[in-house]
Structure formats: structure tokens, C-alpha cells
Protein backbone atom coordinates (compact mmCIF):
# COMPACT_ATOMS: atom_id res chain seq x y z
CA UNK A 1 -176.15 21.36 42.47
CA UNK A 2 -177.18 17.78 43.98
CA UNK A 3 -176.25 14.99 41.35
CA UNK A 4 -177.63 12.23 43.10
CA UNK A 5 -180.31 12.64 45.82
CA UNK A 6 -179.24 9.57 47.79
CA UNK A 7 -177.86 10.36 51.18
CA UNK A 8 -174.51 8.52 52.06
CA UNK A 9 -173.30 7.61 55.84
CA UNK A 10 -170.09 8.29 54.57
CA UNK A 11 -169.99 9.38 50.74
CA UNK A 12 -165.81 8.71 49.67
CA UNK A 13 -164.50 7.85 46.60
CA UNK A 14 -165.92 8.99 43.75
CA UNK A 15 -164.05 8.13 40.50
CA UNK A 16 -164.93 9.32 36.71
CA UNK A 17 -164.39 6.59 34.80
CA UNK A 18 -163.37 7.97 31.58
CA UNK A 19 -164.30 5.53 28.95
CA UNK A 20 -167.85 5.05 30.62
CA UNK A 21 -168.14 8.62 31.26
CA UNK A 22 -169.56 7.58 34.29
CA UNK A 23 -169.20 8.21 38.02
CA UNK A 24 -168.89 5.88 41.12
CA UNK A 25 -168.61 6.67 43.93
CA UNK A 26 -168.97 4.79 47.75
CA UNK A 27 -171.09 4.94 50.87
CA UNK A 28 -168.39 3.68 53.23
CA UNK A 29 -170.50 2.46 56.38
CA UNK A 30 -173.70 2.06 54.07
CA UNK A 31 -171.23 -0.87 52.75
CA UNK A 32 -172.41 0.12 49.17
CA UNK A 33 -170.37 1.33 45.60
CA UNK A 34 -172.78 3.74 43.54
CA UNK A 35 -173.65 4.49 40.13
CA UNK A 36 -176.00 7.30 38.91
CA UNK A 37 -177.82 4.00 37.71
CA UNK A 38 -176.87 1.17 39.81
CA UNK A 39 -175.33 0.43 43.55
CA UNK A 40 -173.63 -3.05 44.40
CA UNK A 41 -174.34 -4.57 48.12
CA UNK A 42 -170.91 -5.63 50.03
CA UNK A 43 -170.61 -7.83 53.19
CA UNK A 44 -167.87 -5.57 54.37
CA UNK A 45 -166.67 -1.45 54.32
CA UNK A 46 -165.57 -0.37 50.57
CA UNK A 47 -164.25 3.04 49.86
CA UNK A 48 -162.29 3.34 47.03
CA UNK A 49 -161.14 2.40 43.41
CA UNK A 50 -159.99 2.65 40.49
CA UNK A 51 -160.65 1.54 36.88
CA UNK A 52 -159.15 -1.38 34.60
CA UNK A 53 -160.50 -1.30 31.84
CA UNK A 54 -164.39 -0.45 30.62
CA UNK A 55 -166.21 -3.26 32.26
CA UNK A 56 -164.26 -3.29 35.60
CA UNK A 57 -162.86 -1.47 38.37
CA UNK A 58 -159.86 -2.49 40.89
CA UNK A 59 -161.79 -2.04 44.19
CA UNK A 60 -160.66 -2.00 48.21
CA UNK A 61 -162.92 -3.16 50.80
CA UNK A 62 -161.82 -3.85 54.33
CA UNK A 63 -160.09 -6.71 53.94
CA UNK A 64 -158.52 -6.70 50.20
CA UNK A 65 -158.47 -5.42 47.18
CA UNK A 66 -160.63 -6.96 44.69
CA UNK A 67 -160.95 -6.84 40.22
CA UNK A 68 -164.83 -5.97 40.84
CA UNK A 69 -166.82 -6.89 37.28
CA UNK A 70 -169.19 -4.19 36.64
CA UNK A 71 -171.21 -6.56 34.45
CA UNK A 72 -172.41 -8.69 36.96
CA UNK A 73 -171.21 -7.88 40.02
CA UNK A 74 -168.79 -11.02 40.37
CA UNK A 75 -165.23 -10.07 42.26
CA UNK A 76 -162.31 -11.44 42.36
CA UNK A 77 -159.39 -10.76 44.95
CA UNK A 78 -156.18 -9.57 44.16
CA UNK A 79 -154.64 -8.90 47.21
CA UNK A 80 -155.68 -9.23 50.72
CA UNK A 81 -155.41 -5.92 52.99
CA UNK A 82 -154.80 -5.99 56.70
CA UNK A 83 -157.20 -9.24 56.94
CA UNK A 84 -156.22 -10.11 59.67
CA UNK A 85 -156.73 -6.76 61.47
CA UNK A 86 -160.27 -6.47 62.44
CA UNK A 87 -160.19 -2.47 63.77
CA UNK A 88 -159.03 -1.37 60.24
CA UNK A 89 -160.83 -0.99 57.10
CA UNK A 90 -159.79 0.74 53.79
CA UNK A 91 -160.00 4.20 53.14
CA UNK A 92 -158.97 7.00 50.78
CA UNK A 93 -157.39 5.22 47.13
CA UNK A 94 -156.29 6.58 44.03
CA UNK A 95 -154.79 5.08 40.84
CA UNK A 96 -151.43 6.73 39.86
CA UNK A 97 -150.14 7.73 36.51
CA UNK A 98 -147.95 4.25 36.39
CA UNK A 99 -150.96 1.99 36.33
CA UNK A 100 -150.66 1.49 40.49
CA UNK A 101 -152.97 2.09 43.35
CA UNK A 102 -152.26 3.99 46.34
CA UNK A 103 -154.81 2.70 49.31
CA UNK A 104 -154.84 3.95 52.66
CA UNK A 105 -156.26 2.11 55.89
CA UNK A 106 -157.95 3.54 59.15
CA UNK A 107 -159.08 2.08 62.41
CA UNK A 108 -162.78 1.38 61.87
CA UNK A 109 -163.60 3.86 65.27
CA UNK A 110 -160.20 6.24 63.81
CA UNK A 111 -158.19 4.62 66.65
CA UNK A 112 -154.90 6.11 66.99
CA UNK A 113 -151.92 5.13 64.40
CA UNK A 114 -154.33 1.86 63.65
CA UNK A 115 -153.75 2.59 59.59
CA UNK A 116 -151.24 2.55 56.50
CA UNK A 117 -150.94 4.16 53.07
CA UNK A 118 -149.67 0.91 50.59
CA UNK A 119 -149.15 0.49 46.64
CA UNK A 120 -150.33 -2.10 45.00
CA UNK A 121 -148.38 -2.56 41.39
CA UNK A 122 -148.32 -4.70 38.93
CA UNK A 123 -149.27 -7.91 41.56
CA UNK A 124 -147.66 -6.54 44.35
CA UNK A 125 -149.21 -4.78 47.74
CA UNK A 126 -145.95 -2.97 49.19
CA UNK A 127 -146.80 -0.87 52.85
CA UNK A 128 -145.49 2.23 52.11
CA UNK A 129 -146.03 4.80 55.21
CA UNK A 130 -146.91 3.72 59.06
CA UNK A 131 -148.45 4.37 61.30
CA UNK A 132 -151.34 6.25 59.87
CA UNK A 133 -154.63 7.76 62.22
CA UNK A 134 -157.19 8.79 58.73
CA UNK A 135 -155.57 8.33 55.39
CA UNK A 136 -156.03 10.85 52.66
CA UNK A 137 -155.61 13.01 50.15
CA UNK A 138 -153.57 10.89 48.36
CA UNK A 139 -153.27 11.77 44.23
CA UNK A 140 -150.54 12.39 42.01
CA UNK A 141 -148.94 15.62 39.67
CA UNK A 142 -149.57 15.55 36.29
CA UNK A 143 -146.11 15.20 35.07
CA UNK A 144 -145.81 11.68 37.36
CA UNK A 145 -143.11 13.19 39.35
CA UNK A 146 -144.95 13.38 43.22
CA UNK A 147 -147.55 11.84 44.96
CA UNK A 148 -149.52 13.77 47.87
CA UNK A 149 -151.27 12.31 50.77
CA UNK A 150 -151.87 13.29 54.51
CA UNK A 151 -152.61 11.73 57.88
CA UNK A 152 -155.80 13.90 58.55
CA UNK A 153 -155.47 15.16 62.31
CA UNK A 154 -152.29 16.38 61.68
CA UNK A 155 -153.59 18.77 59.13
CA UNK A 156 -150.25 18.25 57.45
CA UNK A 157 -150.34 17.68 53.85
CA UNK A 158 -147.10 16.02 52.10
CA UNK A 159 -145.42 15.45 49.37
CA UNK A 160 -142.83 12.88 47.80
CA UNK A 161 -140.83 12.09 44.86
CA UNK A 162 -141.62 8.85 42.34
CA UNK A 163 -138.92 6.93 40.85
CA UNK A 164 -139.12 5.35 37.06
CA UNK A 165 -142.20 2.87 38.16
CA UNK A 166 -143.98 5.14 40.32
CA UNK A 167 -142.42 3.71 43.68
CA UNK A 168 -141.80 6.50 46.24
CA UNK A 169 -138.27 7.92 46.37
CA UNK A 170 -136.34 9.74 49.43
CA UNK A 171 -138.52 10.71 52.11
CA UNK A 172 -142.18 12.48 52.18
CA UNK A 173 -141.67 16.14 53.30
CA UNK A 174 -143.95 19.05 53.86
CA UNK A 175 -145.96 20.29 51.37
CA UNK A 176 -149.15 22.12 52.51
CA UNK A 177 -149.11 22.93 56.96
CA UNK A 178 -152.63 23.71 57.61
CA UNK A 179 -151.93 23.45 61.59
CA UNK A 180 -153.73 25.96 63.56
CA UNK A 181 -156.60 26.46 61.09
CA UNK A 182 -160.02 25.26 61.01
CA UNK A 183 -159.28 23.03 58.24
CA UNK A 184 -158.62 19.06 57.81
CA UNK A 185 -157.68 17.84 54.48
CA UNK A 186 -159.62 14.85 53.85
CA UNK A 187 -160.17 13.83 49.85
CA UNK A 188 -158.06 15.28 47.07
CA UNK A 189 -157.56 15.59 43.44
CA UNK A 190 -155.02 16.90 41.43
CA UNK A 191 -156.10 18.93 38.29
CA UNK A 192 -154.04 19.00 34.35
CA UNK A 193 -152.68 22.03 35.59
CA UNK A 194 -151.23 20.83 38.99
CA UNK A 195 -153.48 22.48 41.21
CA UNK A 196 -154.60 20.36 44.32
CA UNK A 197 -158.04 20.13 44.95
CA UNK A 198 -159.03 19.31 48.76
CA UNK A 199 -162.08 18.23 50.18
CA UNK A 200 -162.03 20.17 54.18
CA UNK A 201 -164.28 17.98 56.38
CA UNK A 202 -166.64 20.29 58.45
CA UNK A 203 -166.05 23.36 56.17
CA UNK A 204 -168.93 22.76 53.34
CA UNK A 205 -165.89 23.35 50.62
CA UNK A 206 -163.21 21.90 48.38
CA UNK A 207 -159.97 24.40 48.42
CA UNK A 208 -157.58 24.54 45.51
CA UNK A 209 -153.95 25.38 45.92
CA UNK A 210 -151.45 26.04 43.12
CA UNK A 211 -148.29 23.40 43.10
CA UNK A 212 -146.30 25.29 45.06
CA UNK A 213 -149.50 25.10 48.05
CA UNK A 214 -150.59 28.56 47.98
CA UNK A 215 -153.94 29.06 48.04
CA UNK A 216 -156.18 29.80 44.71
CA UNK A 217 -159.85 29.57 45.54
CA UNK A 218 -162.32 27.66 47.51
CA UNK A 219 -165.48 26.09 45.60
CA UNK A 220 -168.11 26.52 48.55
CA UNK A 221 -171.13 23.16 48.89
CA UNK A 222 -173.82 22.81 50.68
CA UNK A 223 -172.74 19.54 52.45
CA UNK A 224 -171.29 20.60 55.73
CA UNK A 225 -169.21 17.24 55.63
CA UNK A 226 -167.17 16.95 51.97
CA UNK A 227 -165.54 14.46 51.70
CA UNK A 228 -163.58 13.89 48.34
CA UNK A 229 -163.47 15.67 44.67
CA UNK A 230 -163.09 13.88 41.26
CA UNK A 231 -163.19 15.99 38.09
CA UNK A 232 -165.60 14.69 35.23
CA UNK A 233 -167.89 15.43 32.58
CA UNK A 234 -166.91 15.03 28.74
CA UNK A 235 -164.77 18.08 29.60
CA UNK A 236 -163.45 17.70 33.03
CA UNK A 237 -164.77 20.71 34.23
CA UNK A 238 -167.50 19.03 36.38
CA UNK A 239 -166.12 18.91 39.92
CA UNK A 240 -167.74 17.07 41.75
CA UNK A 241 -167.58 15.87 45.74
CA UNK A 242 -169.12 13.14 47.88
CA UNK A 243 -170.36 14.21 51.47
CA UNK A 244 -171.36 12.54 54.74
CA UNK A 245 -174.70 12.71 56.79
CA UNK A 246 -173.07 10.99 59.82
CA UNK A 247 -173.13 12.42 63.10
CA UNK A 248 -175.25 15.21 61.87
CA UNK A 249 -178.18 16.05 64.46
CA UNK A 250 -179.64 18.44 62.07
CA UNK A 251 -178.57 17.44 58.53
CA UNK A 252 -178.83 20.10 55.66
CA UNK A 253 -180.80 19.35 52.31
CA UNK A 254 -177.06 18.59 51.12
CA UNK A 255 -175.24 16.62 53.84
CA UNK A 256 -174.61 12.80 52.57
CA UNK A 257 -175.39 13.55 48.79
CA UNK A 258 -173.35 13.54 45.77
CA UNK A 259 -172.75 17.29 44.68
CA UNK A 260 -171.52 18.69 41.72
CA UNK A 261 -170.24 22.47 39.93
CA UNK A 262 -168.64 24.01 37.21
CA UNK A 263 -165.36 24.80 37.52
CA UNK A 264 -162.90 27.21 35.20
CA UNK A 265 -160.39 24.10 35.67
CA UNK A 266 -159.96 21.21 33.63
CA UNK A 267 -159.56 17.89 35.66
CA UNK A 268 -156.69 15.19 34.74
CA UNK A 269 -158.47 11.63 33.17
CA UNK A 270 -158.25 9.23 36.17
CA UNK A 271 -155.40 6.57 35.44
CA UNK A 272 -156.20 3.35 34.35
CA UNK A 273 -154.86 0.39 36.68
CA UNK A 274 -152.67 -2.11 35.18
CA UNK A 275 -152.96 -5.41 36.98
């Protein structure tokens, strides 16, 4: 099912916020943060965000992160990211249970190792994993005890332990190899349950894997290009996933829009972002 008609560049992002009951979601290159109502204008790339509290979201662009006012559209930065890199811009970005946010970076053309995964808590933006080619995937299991995330042309997804305030602990390992396949693990979402939900660019689906990685189902779009899942809906069984028309020669009735399904899962409520 389409859910919004407008066609993204490069759909990322989308977040349910869950005392709006609303989604947003980004058109990276289009430089643009969606409602089903509204979209906000940027001078700069955005891709990702999370919420504060029922008027506004935390929000990364390319060159910080930003309290965004959904109200009127005013901003504020928090933090600046990589400003003073101009090949980089932000990426994938997920709140996690202990009120931080996880943003990755990329080179703005993917080059090589250009990008970082970093945590911004409570006031502080700590680099956390580098060098980085496409951040991704990152989210968090339900019980608060591991974050995932994955360098995408490695096709290796991985896993690591949080301490007390949500601060990695011991080294990332292994989780989910999916090396010699077809598939690269760009957005993901972890449901109540644990199961991982991954957007596979190029694949028109979003696989789930049980949290021990073995593989459950795949939930088939018609967007050739998905891009990221978020769980909504008053019941969190809505799943939906952003897609990308670019560098599509022949785009599908699907490719760049917002998409959406029922699902027999129930999603976890996005985490709120303490500031």
C-alpha cells in the first residue's frame, strides 16, 4: 500500500512519533523532513531523528544536530557534526532506550571510510565507531541490553553490549554475515519481541530475523530501493518503509514513496530523546 504518493530522491528516516501518532520521515538529497501533512525546506542534507517531546524532534542534518520545533519550524543546534568536513553528511539515526541518539555519517558521493557512527547523550556528541563507508541499521533490543548497526558494503551486521547509561561496552562483534548474498542491510528496526527488521536496498523487501539472526520472514514492497522500516499505527502493527527513486532509469509506481503493511508483529514505541 502507498501511504504517501510523494516520490523521495532518497526516502530515510521515518520515525512514528508516538504521542502525535504521526509519521516523519526524510527525503535526504530532496533536503526536505515530511509529514503526511506538512514538509519543512533545509539549506543542507537531513536524514534522521528522533522525538523530544510532542512539539519537537532532535534532528541531524549535515552539519549538526539540531532541537527542530515542529510548531514553527524554528531550530536550534545542539551539537555540531563533522562541520568542518564538507564530503560527509548525516545518515541513518535512531533514539535509544536511554534517552540518546545514535547518528551515523557518510561521504556525500559514499567515498570510502569518509563516515562515523556517534552518540549524542545528555549534551554530549561522543564518536563511537570509525571509519565508516554507509552507516546503518543502527536500533536497539528491547530489554536495553545491545545496540545493532552495520557499515553497508560489508553486508556485515553487528552487535554490542550497553553499559548502565546506554554507552557501548567491550567491542562490537558479529551478529548477522550476509556476505556472499544479494543482500545489503541498509535501515532497521527492532520490534517488542526482539526481532530485527531490515530494509535490503535493491531487493523491494524488509527481512526480519529472530534475536539470535536467523531468518523469520521477508515483507515483500513494491519499491525496488527500501530504504528504512519504523513500526506505527495506534497498534504498532503498521510497518512501514521509505524508498528511493534515485538512479532509477525506469522507476516503478512505488520507487521513492512512502509504503506501508500490516504486519502479525507489534513494533517497540520509538524512545523519546532526553536532551
Amino acid at each position: 500500500m502507498i501511504f504517501d504518493a510523494r516520490i523521495c530522491q532518497l526516502g530515510e528516516g521515518p520515525l512514528w512519533h508516538p504521542t502525535r501518532n504521526e509519521l516523519f520521515w526524510f527525503d535526504i538529497l530532496g533536503k526536505t523532513l515530511h509529514s503526511k501533512a506538512l514538509s519543512w525546506g533545509f539549506d543542507e542534507y537531513v536524514s534522521a531523528a528522533g522525538w523530544v517531546d510532542e512539539t519537537s524532534l532532535i534532528l541531524a542534518s549535515a552539519s549538526a544536530l539540531h532541537h527542530f520545533n515542529l510548531t514553527d519550524g524554528s531550530a536550534e543546534t545542539l551539537a555540531p557534526l563533522e562541520s568542518d568536513n564538507p564530503i560527509t553528511r548525516s545518515n541513518d539515526g535512531r533514539a535509544d532506550p536511554y534517552g540518546g541518539f545514535w547518528i551515523g555519517t557518510m561521504g556525500i558521493n559514499a567515498e570510502h571510510h569518509a563516515g562515523a557512527i556517534y552518540r549524542f547523550y545528555r549534551g554530549e556528541l561522543r564518536q563511537l565507531y570509525a571509519p565508516i563507508t554507509i552507516s546503518n541499521a543502527i536500533c536497539f533490543s528491547p530489554d536495553g541490553n545491545h545496540a545493532y548497526f552495520t557499515d553497508t558494503p560489508t553486508q556485515r551486521i553487528m552487535r554490542v553490549a550497553l553499559d548502565k547509561d546506554g554507552w557501548p561496552k567491550g567491542d562490537p562483534t558479529l551478529w548477522l554475515d550476509l556476505s556472499g548474498t544479494d543482500f545489503h542491510a541498509d535501515g532497521a528496526v527492532v520490534d517488542a519481541a526482539g526481532n530485527f527488521w531490515n530494509a535490503q536496498w535493491g531487493a523491494n523487501r524488509v527481512a526480519c530475523y529472530d534475536p539470535n539472526g536467523t531468518f523469520i520472514e521477508a515483507v515483500a514492497f513494491g519499491a525496488s530501493q527500501t530504504s528504512c522500516p519504523a513500526f506505527g499505527g495506534e497498534d504498532l502493527q503498521t510497518l512501514f518503509c521509505t524508498s528511493a527513486a534515485v538512479g532509477l532509469s525506469n522507476p516503478s509506481a512505488h520507487d521513492g514513496k512512502v509504503l506501508a503493511t500490516k504486519v502479525a508483529h507489534t513494533g517497540q514505541p520509538e524512545h523519546q530523546v532526553i536532551l
